[in-house]
C-alpha atoms as a PDB file:
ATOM      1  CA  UNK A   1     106.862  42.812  59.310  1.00  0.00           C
ATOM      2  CA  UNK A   2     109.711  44.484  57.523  1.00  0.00           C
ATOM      3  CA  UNK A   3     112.688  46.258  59.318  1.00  0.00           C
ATOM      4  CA  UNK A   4     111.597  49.646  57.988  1.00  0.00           C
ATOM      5  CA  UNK A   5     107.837  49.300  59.087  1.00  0.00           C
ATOM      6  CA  UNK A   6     109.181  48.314  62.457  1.00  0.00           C
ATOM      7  CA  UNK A   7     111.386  51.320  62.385  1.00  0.00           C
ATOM      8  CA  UNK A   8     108.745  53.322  61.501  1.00  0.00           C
ATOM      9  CA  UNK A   9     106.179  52.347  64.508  1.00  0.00           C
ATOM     10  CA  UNK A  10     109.230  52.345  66.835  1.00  0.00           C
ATOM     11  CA  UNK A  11     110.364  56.008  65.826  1.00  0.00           C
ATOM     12  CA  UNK A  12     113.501  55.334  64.836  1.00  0.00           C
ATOM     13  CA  UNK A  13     115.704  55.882  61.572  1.00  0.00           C
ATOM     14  CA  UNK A  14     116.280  52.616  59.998  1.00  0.00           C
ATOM     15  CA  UNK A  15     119.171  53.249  58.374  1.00  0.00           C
ATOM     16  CA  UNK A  16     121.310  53.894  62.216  1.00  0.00           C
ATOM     17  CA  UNK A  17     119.767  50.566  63.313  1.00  0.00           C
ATOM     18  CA  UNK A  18     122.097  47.940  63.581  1.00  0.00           C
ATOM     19  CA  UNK A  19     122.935  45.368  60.351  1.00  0.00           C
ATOM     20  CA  UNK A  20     120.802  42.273  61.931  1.00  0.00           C
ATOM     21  CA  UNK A  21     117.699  44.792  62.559  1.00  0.00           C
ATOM     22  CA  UNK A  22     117.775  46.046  59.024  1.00  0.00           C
ATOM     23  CA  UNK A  23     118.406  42.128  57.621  1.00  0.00           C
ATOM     24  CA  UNK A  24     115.754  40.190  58.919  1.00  0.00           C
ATOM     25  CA  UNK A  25     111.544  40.557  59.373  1.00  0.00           C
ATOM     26  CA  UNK A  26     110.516  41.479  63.165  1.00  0.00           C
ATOM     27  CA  UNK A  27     107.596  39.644  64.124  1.00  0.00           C
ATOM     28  CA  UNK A  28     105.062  41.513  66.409  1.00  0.00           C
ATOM     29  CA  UNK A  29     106.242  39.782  69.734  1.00  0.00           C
ATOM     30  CA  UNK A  30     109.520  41.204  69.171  1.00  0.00           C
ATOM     31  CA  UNK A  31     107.972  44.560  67.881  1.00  0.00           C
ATOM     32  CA  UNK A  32     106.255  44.693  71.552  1.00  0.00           C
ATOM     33  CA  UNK A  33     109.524  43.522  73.136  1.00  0.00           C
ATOM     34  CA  UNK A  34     111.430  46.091  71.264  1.00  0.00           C
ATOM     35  CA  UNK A  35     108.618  48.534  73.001  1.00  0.00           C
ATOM     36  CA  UNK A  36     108.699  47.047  76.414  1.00  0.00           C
ATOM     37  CA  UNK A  37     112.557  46.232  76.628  1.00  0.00           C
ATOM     38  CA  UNK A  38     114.348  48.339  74.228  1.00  0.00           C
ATOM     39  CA  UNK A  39     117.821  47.306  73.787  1.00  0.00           C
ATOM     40  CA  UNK A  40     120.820  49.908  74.301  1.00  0.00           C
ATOM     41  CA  UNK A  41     121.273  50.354  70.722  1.00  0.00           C
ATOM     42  CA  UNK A  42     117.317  51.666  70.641  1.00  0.00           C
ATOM     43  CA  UNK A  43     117.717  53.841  73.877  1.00  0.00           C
ATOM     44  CA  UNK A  44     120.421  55.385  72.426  1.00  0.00           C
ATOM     45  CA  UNK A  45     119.157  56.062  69.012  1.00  0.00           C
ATOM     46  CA  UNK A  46     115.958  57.254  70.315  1.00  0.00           C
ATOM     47  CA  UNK A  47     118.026  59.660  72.937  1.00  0.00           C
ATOM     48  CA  UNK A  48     120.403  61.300  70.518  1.00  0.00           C
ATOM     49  CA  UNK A  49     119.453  60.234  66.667  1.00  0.00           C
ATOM     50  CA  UNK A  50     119.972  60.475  64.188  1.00  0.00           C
ATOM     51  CA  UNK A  51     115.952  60.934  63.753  1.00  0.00           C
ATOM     52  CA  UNK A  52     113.367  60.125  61.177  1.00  0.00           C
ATOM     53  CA  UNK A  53     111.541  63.481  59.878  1.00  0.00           C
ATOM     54  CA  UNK A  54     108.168  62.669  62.037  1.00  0.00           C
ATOM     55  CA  UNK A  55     110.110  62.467  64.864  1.00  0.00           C
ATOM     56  CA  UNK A  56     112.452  65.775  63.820  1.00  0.00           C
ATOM     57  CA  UNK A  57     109.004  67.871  63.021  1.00  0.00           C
ATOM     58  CA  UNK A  58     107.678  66.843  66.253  1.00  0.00           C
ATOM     59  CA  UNK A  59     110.757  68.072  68.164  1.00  0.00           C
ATOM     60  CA  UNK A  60     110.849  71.131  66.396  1.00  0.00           C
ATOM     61  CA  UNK A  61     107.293  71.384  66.595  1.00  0.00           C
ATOM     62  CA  UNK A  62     106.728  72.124  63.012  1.00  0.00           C
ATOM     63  CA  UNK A  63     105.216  69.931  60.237  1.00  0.00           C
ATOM     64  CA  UNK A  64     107.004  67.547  57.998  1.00  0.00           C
ATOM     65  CA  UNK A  65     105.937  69.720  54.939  1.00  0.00           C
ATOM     66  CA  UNK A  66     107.474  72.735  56.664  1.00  0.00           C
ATOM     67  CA  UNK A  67     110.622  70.883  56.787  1.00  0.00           C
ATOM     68  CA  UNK A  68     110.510  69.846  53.260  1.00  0.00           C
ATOM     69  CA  UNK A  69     109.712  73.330  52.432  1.00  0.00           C
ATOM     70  CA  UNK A  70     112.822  75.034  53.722  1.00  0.00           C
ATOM     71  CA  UNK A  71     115.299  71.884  52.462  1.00  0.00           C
ATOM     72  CA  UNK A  72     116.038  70.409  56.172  1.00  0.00           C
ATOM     73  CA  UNK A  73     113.675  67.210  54.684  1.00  0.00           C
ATOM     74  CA  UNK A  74     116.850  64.935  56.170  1.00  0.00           C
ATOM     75  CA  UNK A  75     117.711  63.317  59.549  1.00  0.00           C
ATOM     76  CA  UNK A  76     118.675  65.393  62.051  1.00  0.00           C
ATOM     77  CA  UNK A  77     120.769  64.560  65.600  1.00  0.00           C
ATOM     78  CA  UNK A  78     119.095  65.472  68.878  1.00  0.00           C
ATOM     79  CA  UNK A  79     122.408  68.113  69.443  1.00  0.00           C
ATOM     80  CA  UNK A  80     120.879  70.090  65.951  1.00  0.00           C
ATOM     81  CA  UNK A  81     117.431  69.710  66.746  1.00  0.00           C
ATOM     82  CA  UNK A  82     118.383  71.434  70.220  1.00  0.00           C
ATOM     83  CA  UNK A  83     120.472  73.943  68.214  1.00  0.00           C
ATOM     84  CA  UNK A  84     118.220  74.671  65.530  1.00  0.00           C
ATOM     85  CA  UNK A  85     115.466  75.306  68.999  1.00  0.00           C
ATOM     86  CA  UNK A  86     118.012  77.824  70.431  1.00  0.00           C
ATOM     87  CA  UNK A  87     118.975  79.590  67.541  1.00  0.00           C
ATOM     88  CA  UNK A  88     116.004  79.323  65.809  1.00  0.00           C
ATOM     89  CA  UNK A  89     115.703  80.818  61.919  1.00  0.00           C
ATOM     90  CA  UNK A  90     113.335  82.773  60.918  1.00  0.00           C
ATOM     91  CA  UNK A  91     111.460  79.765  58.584  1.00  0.00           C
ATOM     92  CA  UNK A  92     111.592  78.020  61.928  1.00  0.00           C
ATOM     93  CA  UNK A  93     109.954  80.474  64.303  1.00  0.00           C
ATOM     94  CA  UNK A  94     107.348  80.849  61.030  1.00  0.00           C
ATOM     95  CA  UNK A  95     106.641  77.322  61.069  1.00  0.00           C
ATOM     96  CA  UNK A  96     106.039  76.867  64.256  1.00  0.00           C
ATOM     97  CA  UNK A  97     103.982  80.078  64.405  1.00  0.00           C
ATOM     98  CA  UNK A  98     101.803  79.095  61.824  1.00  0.00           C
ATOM     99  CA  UNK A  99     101.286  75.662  63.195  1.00  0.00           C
ATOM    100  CA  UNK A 100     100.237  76.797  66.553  1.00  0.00           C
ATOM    101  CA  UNK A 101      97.941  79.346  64.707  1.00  0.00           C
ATOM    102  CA  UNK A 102      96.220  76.507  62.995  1.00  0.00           C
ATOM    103  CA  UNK A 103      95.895  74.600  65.771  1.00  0.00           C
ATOM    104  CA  UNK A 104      94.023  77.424  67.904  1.00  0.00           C
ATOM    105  CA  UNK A 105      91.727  77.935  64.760  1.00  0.00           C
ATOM    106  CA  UNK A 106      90.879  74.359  64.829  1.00  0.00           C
ATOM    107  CA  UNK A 107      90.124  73.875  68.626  1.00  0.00           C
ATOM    108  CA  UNK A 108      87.754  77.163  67.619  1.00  0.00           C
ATOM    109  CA  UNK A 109      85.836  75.734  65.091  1.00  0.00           C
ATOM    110  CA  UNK A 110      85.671  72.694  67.091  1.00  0.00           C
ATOM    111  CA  UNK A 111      84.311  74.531  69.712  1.00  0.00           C
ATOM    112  CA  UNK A 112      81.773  76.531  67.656  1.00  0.00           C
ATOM    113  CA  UNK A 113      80.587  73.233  66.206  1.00  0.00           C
ATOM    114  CA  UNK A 114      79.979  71.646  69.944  1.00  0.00           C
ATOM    115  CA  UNK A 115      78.220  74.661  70.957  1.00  0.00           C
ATOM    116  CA  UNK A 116      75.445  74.837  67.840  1.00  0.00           C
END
């Protein structure tokens, strides 16, 4: 498969992978090495970043259009995702209010529709 598809089911930002990741194809037995084994260079990227925007709106707990929305559609470090958490501004604490909000309203209508 190709580096940045492998990136992408690993959870990782290809472009802070190392040269010889981002050259060649992975095949899936060293996809599900990569998984089972990671390397350093993967431990560390997936502990500090920089992170891939599914990963970043999962952290913050917000959606990737959210992010795009307020213009922070870019990598972010796990140091700013913690910042951004304790200081968080006000599209941020919106965000992830109106996430949560649609997530209640969905377990609701899931729940009405189990119950007819």
């Amino acid at each position: 498969m190709k580096p940045q598809t492998a990136a992408k089911k690993l959870g990782i930002y290809l472009p802070a992978t190392p040269e010889e990741f981002q050259a060649g194809a992975v095949t899936h037995a060293e996809l599900k090495q990569l998984v089972e084994n990671p390397p350093e260079w993967l431990s560390e990227l997936r502990r500090t970043g920089p992170h891939p925007r599914p990963v970043v709106a999962q952290k913050l707990g917000i959606t990737i259009a959210a992010l795009k929305r307020n213009e922070m559609d870019q990598p972010l470090t796990t140091a700013e995702i913690k910042a951004l958490l304790e200081d968080q501004p006000e599209w941020l604490r919106a965000a992830r209010t109106a996430l949560a909000e649609g997530r209640e309203s969905a377990e609701a209508d899931a729940e009405a529709e189990a119950t007819e």
